[in-house]
Structures are given as structure tokens and as C-alpha cells.
N, C-alpha and C. Protein backbone atom coordinates (compact mmCIF):
# COMPACT_ATOMS: atom_id res chain seq x y z
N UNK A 1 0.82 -1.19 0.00
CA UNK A 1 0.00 0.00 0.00
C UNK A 1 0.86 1.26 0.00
N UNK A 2 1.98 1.23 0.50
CA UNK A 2 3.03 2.88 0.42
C UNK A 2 3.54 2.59 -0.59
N UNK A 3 3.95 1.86 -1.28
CA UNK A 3 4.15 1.43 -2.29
C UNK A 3 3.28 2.28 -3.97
N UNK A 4 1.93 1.98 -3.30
CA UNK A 4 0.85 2.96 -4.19
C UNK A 4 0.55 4.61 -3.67
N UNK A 5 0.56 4.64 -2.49
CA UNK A 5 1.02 6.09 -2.04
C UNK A 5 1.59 6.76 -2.26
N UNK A 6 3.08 6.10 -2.68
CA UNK A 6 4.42 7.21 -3.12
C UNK A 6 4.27 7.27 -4.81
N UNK A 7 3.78 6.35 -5.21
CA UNK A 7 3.45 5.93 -6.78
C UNK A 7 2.64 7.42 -7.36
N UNK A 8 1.69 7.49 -6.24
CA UNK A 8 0.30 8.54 -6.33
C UNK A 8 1.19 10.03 -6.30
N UNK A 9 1.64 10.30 -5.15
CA UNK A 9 2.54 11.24 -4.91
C UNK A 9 3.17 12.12 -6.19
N UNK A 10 4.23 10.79 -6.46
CA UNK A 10 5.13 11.26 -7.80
C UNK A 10 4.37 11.02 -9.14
N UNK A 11 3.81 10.41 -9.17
CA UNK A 11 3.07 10.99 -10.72
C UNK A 11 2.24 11.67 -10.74
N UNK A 12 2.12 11.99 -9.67
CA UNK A 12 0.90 13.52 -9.92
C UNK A 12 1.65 14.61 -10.03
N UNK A 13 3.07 14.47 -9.10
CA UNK A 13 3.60 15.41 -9.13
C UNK A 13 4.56 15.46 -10.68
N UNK A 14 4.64 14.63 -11.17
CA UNK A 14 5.33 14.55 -12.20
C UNK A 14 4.41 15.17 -13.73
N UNK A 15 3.11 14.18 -13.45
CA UNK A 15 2.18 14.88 -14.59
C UNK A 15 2.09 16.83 -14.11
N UNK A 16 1.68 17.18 -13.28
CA UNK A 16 1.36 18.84 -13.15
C UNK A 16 2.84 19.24 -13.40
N UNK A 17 4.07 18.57 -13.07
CA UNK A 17 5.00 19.32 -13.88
C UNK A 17 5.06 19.51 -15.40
N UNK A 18 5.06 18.53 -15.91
CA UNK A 18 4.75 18.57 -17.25
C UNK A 18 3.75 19.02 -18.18
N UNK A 19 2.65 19.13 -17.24
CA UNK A 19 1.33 20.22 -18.16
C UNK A 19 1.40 21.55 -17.95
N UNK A 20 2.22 21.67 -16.65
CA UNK A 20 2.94 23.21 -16.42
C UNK A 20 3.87 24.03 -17.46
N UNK A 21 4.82 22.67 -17.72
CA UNK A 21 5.84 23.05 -18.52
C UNK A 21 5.18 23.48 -20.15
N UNK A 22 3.98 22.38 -20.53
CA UNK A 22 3.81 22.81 -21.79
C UNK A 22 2.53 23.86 -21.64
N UNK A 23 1.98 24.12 -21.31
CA UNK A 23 0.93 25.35 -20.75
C UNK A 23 1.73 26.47 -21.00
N UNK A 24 3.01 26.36 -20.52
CA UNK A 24 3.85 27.97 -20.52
C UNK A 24 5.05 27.95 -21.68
N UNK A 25 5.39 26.78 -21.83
CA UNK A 25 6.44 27.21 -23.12
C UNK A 25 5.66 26.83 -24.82
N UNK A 26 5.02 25.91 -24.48
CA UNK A 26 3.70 25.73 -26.50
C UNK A 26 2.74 26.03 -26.41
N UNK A 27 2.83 26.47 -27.88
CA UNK A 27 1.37 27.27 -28.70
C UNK A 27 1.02 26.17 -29.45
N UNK A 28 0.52 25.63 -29.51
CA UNK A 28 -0.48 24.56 -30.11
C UNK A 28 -1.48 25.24 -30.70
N UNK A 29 -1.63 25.27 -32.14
CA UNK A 29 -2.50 26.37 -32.59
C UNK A 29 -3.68 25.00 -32.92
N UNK A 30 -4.72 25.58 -32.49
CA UNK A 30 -6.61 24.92 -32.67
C UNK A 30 -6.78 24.69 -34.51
N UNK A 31 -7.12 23.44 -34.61
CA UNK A 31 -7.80 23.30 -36.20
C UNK A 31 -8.79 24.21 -36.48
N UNK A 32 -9.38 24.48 -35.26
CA UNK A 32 -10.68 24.88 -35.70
C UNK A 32 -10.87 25.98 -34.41
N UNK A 33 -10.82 27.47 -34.70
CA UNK A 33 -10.78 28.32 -33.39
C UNK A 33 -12.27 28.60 -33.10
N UNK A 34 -12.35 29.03 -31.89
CA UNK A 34 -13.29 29.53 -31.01
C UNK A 34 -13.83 31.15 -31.02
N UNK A 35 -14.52 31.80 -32.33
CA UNK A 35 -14.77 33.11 -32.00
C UNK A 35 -15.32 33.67 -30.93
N UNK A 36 -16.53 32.91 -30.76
CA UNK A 36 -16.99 33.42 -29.64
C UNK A 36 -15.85 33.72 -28.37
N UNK A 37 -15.14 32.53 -27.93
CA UNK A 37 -14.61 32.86 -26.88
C UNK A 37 -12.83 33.63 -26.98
N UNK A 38 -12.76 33.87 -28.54
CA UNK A 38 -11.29 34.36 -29.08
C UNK A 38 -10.14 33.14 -28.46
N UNK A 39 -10.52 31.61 -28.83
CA UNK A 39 -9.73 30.61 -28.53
C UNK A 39 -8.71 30.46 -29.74
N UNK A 40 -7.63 30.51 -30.10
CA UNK A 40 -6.85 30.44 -31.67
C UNK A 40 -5.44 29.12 -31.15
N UNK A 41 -5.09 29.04 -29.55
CA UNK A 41 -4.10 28.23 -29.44
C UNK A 41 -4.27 27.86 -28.17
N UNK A 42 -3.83 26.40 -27.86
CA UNK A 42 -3.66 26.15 -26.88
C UNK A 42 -2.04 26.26 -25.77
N UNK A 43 -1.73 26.99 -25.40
CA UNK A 43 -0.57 27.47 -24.67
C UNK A 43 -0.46 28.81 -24.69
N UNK A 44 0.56 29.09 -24.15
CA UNK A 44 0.66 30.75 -24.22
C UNK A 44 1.82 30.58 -25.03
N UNK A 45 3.03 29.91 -25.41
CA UNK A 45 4.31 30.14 -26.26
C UNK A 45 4.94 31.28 -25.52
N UNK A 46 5.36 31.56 -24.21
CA UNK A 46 6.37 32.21 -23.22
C UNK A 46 7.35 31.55 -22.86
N UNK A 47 7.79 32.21 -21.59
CA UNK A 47 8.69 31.47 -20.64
C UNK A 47 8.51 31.74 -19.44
N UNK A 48 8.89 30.76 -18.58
CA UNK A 48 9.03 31.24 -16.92
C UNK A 48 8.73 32.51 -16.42
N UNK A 49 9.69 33.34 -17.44
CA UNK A 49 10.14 34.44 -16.56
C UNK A 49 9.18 35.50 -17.01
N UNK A 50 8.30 35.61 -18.00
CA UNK A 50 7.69 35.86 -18.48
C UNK A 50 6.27 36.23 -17.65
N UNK A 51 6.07 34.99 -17.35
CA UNK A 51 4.81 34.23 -16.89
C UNK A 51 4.75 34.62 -15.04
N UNK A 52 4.08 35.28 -14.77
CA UNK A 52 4.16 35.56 -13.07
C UNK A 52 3.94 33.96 -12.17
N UNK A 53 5.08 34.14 -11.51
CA UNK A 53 5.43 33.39 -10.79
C UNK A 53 4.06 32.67 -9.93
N UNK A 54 3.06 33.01 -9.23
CA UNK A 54 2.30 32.75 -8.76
C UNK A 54 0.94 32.08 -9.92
N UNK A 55 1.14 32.25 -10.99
CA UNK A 55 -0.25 31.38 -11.31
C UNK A 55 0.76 30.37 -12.18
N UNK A 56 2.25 30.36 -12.13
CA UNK A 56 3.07 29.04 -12.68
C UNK A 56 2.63 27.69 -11.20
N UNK A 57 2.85 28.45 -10.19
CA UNK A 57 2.79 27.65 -9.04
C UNK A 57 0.99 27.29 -9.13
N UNK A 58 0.00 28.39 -9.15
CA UNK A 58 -1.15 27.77 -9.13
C UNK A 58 -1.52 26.68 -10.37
N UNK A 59 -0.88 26.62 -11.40
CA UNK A 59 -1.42 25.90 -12.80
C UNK A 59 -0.65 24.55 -12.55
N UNK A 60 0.61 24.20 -11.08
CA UNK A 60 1.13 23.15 -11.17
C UNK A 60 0.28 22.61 -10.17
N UNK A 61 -0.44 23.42 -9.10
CA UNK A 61 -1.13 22.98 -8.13
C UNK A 61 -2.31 22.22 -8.06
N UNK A 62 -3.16 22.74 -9.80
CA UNK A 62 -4.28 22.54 -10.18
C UNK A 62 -4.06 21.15 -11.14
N UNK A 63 -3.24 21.04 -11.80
CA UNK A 63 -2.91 20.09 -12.48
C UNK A 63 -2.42 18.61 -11.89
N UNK A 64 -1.60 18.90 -10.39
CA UNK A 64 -1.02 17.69 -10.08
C UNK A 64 -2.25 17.20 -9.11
N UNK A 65 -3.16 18.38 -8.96
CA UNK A 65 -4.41 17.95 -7.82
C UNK A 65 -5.43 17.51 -8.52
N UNK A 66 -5.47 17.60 -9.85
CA UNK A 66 -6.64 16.76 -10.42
C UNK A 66 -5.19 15.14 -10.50
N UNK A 67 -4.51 15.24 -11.16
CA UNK A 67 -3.92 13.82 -11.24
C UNK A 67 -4.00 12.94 -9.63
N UNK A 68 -3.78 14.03 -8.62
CA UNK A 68 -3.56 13.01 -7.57
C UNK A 68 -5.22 12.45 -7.35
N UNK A 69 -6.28 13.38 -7.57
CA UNK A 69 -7.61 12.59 -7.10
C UNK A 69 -7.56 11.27 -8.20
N UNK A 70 -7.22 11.30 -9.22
CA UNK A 70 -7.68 10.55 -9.96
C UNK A 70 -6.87 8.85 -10.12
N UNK A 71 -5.41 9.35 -9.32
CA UNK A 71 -4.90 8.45 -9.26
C UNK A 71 -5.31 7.80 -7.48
N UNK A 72 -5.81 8.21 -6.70
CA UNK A 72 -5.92 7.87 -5.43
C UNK A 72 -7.14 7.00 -6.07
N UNK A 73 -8.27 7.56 -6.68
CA UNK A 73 -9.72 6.66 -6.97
C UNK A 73 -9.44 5.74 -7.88
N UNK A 74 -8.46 5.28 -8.67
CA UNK A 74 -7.84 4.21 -9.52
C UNK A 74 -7.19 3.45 -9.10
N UNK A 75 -5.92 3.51 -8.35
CA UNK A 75 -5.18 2.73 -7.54
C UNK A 75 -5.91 2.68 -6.04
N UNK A 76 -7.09 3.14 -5.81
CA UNK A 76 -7.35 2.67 -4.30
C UNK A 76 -6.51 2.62 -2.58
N UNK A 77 -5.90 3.75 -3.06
CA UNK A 77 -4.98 4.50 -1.89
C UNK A 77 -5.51 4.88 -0.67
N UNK A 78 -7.08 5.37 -0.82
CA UNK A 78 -7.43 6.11 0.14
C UNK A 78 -7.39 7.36 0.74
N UNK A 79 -6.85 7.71 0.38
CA UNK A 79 -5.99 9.01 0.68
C UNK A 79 -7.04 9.83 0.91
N UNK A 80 -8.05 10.16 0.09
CA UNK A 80 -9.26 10.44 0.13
C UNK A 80 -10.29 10.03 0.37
N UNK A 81 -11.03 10.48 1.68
CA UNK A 81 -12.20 9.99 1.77
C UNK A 81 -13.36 9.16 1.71
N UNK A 82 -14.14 8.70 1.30
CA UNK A 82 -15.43 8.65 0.86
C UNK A 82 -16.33 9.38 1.49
């Protein structure tokens, strides 16, 4: 069972690094854009330093916290509730 705990841990923390990383450095431009909502790419195409420090930390926070629920209710960790 810690075994799946630490499993949970680091790949959550590993996935929100990596959707962090491409969120702030690729532009992934849309086949098909969004007028209504002026959608044309997915990323911003910046950098770090660019990018204020505090919503780099919130977009890793949000990202590794959806991976960790999803890996706690798949692997059966517990970690959470019912």
C-alpha cells in the first residue's frame, strides 16, 4: 500500500510538472478556433520568466491535484475519503 502512495505522490507530481511546462512554453495552434470565446491556441508560447510566478505555481497545483484525485480513486490508496 506505500508502495501505491508514493506511486500517487510522484506521478501527480510529475504529470502537473509537465502540463505546467507545456501550458507555458507551447502554442499549439486549434484546427478549428473559437470566435466566440477568441480561442486560436492552446498554450501561451512564453517562458518562466515571463509568466508571473504565482499562477506558474497555481497551474502546477491545479494540475497535479486533479492527477492526484484521480490516481488515489484508480489505484485505491485512500488518501481520500469517501
Amino acid at each position: 500500500m506505500s508502495g501505491k502512495r508514493i506511486a500517487v505522490f510522484a506521478i501527480s507530481a510529475v504529470f502537473g510538472l509537465l502540463v505546467t511546462i507545456g501550458i507555458i512554453y507551447l502554442k499549439i495552434p486549434l484546427p478549428v478556433t473559437i470566435p466566440i470565446l477568441n480561442i486560436q491556441n492552446i498554450g501561451f508560447g512564453t517562458d518562466a520568466y515571463k509568466f508571473a510566478y504565482s499562477n506558474v505555481l497555481l497551474l502546477f497545483l491545479s494540475t497535479a491535484g486533479i492527477a492526484f484525485i484521480w490516481l488515489d480513486y484508480f489505484l485505491k490508496t485512500d488518501f481520500l475519503k469517501k
